[in-house]
C-alpha atoms as a PDB file:
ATOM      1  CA  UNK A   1     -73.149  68.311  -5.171  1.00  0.00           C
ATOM      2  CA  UNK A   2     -70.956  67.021  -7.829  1.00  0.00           C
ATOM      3  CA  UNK A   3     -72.649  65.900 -10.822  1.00  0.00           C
ATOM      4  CA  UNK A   4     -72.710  61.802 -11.650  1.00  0.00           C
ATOM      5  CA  UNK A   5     -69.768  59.884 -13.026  1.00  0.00           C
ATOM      6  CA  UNK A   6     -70.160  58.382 -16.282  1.00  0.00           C
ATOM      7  CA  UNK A   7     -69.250  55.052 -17.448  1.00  0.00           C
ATOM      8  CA  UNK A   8     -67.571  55.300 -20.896  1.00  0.00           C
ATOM      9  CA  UNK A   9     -69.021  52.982 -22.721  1.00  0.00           C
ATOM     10  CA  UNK A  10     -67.254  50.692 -25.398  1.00  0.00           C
ATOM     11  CA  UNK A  11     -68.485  49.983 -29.046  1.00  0.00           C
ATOM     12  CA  UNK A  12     -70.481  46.695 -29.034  1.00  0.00           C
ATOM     13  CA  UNK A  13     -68.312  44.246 -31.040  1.00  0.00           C
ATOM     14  CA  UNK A  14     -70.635  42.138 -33.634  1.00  0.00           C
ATOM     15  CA  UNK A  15     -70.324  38.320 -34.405  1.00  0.00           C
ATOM     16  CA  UNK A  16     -68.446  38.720 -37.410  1.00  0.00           C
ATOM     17  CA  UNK A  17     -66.105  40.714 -35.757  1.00  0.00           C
ATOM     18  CA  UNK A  18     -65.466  38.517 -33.442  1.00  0.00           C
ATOM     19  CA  UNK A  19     -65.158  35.731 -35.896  1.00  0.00           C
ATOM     20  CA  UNK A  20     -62.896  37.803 -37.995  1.00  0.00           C
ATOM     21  CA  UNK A  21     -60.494  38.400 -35.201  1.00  0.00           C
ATOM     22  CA  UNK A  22     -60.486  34.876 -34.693  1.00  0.00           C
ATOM     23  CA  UNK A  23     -59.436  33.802 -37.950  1.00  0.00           C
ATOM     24  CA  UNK A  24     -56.973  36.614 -37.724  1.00  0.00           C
ATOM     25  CA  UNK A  25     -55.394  35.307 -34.924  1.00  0.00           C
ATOM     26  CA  UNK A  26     -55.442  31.443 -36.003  1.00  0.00           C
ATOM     27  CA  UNK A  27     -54.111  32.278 -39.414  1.00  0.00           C
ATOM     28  CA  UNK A  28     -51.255  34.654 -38.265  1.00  0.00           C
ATOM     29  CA  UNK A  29     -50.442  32.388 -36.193  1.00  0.00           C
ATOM     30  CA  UNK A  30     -49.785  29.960 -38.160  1.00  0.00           C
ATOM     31  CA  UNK A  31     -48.043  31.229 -40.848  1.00  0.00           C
ATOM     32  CA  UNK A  32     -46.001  32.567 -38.349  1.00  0.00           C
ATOM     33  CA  UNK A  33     -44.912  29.479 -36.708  1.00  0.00           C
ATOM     34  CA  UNK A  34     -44.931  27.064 -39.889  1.00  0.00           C
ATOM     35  CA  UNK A  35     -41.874  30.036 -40.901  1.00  0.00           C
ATOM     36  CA  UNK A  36     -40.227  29.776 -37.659  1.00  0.00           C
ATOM     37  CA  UNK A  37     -40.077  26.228 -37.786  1.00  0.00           C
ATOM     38  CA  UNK A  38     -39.070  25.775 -41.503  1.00  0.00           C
ATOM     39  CA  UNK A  39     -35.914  28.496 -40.893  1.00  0.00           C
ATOM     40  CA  UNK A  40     -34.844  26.788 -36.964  1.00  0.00           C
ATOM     41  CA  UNK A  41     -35.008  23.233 -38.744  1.00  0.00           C
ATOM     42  CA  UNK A  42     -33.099  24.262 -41.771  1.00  0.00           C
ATOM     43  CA  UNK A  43     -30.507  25.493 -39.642  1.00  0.00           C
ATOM     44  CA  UNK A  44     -30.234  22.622 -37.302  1.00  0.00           C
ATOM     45  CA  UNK A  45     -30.733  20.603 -40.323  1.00  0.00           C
ATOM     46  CA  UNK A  46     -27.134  22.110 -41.626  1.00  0.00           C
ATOM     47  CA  UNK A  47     -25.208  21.376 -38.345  1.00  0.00           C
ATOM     48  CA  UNK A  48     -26.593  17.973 -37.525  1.00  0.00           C
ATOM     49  CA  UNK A  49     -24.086  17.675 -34.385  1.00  0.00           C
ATOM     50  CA  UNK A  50     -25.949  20.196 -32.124  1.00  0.00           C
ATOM     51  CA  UNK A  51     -29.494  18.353 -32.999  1.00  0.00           C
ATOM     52  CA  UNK A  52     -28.704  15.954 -30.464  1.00  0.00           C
ATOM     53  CA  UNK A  53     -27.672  18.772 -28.134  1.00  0.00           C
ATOM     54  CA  UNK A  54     -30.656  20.872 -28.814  1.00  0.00           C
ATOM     55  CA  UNK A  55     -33.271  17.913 -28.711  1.00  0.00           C
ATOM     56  CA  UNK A  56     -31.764  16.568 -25.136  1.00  0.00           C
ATOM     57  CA  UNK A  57     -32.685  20.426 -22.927  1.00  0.00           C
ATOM     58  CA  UNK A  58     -35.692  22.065 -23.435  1.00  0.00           C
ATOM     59  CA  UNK A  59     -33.613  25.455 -23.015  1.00  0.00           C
ATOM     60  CA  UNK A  60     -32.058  24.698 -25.942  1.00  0.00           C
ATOM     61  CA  UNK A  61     -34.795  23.857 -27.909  1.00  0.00           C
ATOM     62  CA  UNK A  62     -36.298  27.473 -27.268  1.00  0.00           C
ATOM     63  CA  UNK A  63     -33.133  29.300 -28.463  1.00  0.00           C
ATOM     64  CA  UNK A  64     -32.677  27.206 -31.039  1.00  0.00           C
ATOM     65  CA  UNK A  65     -36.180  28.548 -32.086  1.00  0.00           C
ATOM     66  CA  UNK A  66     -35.174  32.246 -31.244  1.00  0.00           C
ATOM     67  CA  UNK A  67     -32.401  31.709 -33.730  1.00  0.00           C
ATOM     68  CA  UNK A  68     -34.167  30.439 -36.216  1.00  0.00           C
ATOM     69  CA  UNK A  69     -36.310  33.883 -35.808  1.00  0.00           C
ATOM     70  CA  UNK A  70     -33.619  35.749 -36.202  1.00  0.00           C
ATOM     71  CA  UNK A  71     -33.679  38.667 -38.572  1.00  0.00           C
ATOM     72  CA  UNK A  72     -29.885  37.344 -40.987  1.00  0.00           C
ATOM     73  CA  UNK A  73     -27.930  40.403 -39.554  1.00  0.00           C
ATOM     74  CA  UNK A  74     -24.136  40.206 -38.678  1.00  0.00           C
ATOM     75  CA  UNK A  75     -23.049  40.775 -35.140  1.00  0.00           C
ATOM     76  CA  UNK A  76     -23.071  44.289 -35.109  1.00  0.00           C
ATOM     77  CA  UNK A  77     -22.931  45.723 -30.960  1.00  0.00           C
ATOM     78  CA  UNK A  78     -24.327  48.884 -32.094  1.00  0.00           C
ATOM     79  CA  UNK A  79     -27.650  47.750 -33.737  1.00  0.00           C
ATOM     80  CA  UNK A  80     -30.831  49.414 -32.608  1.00  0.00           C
ATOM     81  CA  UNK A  81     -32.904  47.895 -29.840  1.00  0.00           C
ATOM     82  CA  UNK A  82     -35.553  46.881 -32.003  1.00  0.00           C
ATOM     83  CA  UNK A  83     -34.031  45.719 -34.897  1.00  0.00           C
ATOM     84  CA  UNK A  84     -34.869  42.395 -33.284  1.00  0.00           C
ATOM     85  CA  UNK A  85     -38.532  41.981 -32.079  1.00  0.00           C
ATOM     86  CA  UNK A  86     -40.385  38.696 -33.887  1.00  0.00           C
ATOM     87  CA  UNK A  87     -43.512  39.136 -31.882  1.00  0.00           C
ATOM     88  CA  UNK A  88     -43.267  43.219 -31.447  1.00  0.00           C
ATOM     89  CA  UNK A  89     -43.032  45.307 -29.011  1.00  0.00           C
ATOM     90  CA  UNK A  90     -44.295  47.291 -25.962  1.00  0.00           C
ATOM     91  CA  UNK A  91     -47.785  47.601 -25.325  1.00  0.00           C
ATOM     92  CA  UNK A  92     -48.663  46.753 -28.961  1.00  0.00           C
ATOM     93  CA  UNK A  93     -46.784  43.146 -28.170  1.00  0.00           C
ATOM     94  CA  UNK A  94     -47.959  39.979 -30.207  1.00  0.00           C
ATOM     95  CA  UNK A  95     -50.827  38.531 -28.172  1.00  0.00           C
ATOM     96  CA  UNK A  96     -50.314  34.815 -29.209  1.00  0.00           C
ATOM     97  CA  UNK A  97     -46.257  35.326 -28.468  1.00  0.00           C
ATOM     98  CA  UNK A  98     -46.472  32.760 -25.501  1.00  0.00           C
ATOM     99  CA  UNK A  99     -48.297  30.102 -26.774  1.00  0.00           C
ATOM    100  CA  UNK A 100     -46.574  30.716 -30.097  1.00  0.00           C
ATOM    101  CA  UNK A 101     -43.317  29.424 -28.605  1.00  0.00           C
ATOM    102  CA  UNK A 102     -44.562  27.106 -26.243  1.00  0.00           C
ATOM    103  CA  UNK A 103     -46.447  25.406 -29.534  1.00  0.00           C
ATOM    104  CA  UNK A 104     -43.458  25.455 -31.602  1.00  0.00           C
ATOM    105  CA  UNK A 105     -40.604  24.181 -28.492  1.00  0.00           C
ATOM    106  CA  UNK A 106     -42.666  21.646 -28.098  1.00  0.00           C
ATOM    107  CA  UNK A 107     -43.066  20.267 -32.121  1.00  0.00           C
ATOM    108  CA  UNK A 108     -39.415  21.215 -32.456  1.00  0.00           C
ATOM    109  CA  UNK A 109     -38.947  18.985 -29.673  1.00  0.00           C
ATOM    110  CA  UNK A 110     -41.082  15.864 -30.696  1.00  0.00           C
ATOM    111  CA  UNK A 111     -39.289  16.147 -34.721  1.00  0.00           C
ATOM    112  CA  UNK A 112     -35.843  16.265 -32.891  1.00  0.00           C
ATOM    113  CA  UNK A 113     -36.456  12.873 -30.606  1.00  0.00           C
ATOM    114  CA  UNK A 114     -37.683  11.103 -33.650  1.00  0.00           C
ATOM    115  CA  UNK A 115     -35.546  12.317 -36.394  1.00  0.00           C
ATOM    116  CA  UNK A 116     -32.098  13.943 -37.687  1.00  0.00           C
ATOM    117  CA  UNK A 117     -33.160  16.345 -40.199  1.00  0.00           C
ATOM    118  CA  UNK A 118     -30.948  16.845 -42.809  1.00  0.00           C
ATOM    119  CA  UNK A 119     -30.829  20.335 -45.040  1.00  0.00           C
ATOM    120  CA  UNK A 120     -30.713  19.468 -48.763  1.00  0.00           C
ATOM    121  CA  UNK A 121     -29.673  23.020 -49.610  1.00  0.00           C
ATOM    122  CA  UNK A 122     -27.189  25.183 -48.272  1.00  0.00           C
ATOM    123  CA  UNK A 123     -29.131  28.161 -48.089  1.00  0.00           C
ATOM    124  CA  UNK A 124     -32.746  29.317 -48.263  1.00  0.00           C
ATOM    125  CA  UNK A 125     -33.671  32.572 -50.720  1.00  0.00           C
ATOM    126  CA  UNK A 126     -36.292  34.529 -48.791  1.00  0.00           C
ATOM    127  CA  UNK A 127     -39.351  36.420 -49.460  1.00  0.00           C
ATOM    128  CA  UNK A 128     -40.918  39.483 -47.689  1.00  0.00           C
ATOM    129  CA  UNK A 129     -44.425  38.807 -47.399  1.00  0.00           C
ATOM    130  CA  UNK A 130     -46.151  40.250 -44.493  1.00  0.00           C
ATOM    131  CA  UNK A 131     -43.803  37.906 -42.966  1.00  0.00           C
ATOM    132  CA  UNK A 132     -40.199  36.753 -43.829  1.00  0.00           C
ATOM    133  CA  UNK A 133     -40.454  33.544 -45.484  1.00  0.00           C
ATOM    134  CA  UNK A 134     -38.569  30.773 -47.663  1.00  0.00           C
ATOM    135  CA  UNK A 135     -39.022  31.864 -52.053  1.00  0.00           C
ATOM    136  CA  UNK A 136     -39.573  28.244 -52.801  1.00  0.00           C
ATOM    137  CA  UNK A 137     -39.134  24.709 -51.111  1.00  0.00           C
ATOM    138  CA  UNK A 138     -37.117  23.610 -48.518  1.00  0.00           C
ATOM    139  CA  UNK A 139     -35.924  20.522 -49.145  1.00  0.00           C
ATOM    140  CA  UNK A 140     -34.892  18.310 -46.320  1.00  0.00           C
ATOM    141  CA  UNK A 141     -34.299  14.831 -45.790  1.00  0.00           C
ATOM    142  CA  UNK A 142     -35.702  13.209 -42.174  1.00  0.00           C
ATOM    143  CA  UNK A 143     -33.993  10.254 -40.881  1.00  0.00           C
ATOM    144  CA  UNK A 144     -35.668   7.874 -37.961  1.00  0.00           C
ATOM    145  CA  UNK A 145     -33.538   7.747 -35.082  1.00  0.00           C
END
């Protein structure tokens, strides 16, 4: 007779580590998509004639986003596969990467209807945190439809 199977059991996960994972994921993700909607609105906010575009088809409004994500590299055809990957990767993939976008489409979407945004600077000097984001201000000017 074989002998019993046994159940592997997991570590017990503690309140605090539960909480801490939590704030984790609330505070990643919003740094993340406060950056992701400061570079896509700077953008748009230099080429006012596709806000209209990008505001009137939801499609739009997503790569407009995905853009605004973009690492600043030229078009180069031979460029690794993952020189490219905002939310990661494979099995290690950004959890929150869904709602991320679906949060941010749809705040990018709601500024766009309501105002033009206009970029007060031409370009935005970066800073590599744990996350790429803008050195100082980004000015912008927002103009009721």
């Amino acid at each position: 007779m074989a002998p019993p199977m046994r159940r592997k059991c997991r570590p017990k996960v503690s309140d605090q580590e539960i909480r801490d994972q939590v704030l984790v994921f609330l505070l990643a993700g919003h740094e993340t998509t406060a950056g992701a909607l400061t570079f896509t609105l700077h953008l748009l906010g230099r080429q006012a004639r596709l806000q209209d575009e990008v505001a009137a088809e939801p499609t739009l409004l997503r790569a407009a986003l995905l853009e605004g994500m973009r690492h600043r590299f030229t078009s180069e055809p031979d460029r690794p596969r993952y020189a490219y990957f905002p939310f990661g990767g494979g099995p290690r993939s950004c959890i929150g990467e869904h709602f991320a976008l679906l949060e941010a489409v749809e705040l990018l979407g709601r500024l766009l209807a309501r105002y033009r945004i206009e970029a007060l600077d031409p370009q935005l000097r970066t800073s590599t945190h744990v996350t790429l984001r803008p050195a100082g201000q980004v000015r912008a000017r927002l103009i009721p439809r």
